[in-house]
N, C-alpha and C. Protein backbone atom coordinates (compact mmCIF):
# COMPACT_ATOMS: atom_id res chain seq x y z
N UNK A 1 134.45 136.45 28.25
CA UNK A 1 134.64 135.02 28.06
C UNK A 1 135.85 134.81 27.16
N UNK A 2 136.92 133.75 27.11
CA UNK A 2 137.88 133.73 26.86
C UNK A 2 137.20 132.73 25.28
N UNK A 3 138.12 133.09 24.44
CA UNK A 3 137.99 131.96 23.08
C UNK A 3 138.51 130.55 23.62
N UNK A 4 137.51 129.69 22.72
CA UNK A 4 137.80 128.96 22.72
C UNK A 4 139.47 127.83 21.95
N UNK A 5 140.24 127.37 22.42
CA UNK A 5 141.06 126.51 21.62
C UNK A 5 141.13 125.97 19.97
N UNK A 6 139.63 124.98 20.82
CA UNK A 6 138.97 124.23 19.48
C UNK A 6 137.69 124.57 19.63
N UNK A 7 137.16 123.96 18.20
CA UNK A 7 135.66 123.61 18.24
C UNK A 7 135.95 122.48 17.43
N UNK A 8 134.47 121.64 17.55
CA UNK A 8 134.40 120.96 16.86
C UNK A 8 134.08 121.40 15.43
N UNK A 9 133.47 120.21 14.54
CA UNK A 9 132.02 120.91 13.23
C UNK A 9 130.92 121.21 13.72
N UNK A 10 130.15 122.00 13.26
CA UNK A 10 129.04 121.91 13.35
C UNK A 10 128.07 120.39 12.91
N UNK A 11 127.32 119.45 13.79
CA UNK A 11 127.10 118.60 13.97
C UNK A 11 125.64 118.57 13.28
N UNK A 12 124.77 118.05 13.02
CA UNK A 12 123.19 117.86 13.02
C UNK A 12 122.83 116.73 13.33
N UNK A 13 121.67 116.00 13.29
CA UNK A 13 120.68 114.87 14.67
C UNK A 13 121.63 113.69 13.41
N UNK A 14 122.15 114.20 12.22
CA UNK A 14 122.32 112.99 11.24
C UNK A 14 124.52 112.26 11.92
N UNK A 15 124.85 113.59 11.85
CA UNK A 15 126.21 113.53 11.59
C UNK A 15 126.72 113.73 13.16
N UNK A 16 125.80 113.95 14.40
CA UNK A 16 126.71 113.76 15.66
C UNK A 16 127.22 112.23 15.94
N UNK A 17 128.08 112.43 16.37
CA UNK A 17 129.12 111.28 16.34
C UNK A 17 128.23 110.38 17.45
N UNK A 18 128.16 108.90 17.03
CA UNK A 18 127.95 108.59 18.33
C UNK A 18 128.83 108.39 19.91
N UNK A 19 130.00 108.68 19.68
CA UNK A 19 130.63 108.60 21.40
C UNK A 19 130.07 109.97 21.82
N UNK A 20 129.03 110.92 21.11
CA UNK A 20 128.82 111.95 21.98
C UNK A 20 127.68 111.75 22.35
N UNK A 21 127.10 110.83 21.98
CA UNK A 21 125.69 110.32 22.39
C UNK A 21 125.91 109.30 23.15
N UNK A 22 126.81 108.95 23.85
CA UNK A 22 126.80 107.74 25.18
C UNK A 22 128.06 108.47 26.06
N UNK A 23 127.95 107.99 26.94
CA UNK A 23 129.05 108.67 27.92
C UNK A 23 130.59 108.34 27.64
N UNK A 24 131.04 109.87 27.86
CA UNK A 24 132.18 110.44 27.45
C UNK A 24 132.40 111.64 28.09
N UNK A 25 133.84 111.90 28.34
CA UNK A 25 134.36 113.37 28.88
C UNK A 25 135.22 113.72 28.15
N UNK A 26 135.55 114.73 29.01
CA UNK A 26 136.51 116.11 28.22
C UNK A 26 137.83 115.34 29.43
N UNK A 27 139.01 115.83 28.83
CA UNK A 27 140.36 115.33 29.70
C UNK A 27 140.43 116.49 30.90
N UNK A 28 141.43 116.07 31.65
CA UNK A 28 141.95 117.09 33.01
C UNK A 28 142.11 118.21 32.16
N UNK A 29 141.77 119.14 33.03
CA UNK A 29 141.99 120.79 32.38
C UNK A 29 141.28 120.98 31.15
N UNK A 30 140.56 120.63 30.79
CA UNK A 30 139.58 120.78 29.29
C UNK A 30 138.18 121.09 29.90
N UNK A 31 137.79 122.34 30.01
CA UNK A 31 136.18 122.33 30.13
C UNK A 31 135.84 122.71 28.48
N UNK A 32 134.04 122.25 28.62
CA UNK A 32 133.66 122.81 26.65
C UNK A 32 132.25 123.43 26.94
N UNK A 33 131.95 124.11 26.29
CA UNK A 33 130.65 124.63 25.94
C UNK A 33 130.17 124.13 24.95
N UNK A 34 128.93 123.27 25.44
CA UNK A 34 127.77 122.81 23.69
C UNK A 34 126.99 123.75 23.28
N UNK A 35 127.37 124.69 22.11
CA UNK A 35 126.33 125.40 21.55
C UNK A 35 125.66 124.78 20.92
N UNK A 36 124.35 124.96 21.25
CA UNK A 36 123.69 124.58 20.02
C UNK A 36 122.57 125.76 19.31
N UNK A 37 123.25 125.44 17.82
CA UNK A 37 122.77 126.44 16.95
C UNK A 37 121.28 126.87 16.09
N UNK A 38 120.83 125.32 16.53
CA UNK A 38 119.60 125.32 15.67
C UNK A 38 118.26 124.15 16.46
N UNK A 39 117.35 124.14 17.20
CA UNK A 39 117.05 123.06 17.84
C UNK A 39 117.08 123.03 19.12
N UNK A 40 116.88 121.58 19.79
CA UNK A 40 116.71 121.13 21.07
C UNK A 40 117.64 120.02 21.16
N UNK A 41 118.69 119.90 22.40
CA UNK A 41 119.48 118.92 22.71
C UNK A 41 119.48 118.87 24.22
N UNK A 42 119.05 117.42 24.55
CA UNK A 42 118.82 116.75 25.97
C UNK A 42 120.50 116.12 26.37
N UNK A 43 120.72 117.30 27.32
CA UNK A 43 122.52 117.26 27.78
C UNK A 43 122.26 116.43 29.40
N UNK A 44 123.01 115.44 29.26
CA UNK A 44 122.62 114.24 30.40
C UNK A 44 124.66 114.42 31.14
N UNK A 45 124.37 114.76 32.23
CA UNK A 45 125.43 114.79 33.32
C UNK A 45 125.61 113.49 34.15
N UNK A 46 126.38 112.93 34.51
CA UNK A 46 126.17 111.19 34.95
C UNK A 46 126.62 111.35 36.34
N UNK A 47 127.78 112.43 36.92
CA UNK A 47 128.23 112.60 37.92
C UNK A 47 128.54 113.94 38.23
N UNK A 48 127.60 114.52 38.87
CA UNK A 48 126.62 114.52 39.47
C UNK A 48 125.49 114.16 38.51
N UNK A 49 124.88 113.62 38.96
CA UNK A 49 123.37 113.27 37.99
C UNK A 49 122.64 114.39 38.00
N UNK A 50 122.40 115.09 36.65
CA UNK A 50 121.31 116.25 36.03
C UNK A 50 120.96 116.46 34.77
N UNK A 51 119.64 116.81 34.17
CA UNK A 51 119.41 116.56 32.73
C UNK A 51 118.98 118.03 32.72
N UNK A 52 119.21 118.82 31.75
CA UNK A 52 118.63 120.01 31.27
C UNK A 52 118.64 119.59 29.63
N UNK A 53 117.34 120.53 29.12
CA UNK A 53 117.46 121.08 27.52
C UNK A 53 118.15 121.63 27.02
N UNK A 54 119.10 122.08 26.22
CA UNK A 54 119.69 122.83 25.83
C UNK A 54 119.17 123.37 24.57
N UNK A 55 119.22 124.95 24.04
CA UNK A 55 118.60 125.20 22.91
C UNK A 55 119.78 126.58 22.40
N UNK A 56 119.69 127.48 21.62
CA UNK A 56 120.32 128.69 21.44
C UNK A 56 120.59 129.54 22.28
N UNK A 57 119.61 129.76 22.86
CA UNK A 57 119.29 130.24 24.21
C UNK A 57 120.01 129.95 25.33
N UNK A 58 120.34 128.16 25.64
CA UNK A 58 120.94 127.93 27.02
C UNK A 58 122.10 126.98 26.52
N UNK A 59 123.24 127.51 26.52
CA UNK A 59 124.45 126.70 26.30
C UNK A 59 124.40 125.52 27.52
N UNK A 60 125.61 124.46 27.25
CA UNK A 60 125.80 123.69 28.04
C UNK A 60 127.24 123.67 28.38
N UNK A 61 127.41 123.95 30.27
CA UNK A 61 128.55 123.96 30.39
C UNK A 61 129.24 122.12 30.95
N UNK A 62 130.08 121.55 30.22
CA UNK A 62 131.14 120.72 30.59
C UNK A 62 132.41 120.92 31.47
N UNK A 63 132.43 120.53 32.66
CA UNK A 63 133.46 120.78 33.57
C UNK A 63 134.56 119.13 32.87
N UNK A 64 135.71 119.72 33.66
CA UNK A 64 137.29 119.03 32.51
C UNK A 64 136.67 117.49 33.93
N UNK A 65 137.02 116.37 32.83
CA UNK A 65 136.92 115.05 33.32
C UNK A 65 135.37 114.55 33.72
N UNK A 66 134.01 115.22 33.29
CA UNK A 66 133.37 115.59 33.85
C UNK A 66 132.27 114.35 33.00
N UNK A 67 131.47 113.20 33.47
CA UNK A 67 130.98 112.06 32.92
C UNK A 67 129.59 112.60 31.81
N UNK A 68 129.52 112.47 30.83
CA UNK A 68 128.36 113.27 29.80
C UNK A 68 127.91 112.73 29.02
N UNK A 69 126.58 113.16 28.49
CA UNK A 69 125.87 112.84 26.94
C UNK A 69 125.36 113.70 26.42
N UNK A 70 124.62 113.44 25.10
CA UNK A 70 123.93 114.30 24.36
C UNK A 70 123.30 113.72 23.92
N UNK A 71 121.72 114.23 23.32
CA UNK A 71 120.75 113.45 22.37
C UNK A 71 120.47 114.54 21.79
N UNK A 72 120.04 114.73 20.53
CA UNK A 72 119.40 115.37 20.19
C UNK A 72 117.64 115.07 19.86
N UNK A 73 116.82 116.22 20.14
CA UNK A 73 115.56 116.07 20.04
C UNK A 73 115.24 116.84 18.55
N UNK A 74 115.16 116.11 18.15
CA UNK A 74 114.42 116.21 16.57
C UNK A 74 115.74 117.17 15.62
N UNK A 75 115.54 118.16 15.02
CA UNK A 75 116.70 118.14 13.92
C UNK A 75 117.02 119.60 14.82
N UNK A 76 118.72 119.42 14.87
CA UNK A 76 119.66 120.26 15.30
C UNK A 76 120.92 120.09 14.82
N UNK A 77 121.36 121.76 15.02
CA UNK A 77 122.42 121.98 14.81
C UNK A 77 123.48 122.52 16.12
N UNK A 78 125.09 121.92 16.10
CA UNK A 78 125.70 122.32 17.12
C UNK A 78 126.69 121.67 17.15
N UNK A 79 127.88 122.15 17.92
CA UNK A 79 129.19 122.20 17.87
C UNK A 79 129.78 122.16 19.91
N UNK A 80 130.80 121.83 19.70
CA UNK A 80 131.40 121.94 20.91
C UNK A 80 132.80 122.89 21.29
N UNK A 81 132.39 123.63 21.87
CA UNK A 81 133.88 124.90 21.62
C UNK A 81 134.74 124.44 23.02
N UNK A 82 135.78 124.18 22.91
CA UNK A 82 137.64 123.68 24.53
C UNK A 82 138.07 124.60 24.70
N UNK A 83 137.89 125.14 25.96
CA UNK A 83 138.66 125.91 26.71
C UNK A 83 139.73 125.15 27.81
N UNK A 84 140.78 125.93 27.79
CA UNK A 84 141.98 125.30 28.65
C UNK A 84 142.23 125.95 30.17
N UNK A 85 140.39 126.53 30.25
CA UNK A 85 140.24 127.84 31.43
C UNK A 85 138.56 127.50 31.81
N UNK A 86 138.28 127.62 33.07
CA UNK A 86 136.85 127.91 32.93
C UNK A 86 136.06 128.63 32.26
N UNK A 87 135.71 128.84 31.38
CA UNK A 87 135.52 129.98 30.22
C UNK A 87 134.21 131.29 31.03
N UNK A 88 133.67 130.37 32.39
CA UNK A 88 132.37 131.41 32.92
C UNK A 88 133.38 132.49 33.99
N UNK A 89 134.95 132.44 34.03
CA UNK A 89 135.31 133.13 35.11
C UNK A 89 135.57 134.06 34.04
N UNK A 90 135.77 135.47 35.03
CA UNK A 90 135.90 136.82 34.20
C UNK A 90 137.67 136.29 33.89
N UNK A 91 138.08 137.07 33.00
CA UNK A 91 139.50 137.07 32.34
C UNK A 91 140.43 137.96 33.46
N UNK A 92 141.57 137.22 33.42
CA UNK A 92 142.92 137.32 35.12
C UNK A 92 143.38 138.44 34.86
């Protein structure tokens, strides 16, 4: 997996921003991975429509331009890491 660009901060249920909690994307050519470090976060896809959990365990992948949310379920921790690459393809 290739590093990421950026990350964000590490976030918790107090200090995630709200434009990441209502719909928002990543720009052309920007996919991100939501780790989350500590907890449960309900990752809402708008186009195509799909909801999964996300926990330590199951990252969340963001495709670039791609319509999104986040909630968090009860107290978590987590961050968002930009890749300028699909980060799930093997390295060229």
């Amino acid at each position: 997996m290739p590093e990421p660009y950026k990350s964000t901060p590490i976030f918790d249920e107090t200090t995630l921003p709200a434009a990441l909690r209502r719909e928002h994307r990543t720009k052309q050519g920007v996919w991100g991975i939501i780790r989350v470090l500590s907890g449960r976060v309900h990752y809402t896809v708008l186009d195509p429509r799909s909801e999964t959990v996300l926990d330590p365990d199951h990252p969340g992948l963001v495709l670039p331009d791609q319509p999104h949310q986040v909630q968090p379920l009860g107290a978590i921790q987590m961050r968002v890491e930009f890749y300028d690459r699909d980060p799930m393809l093997p390295p060229a």
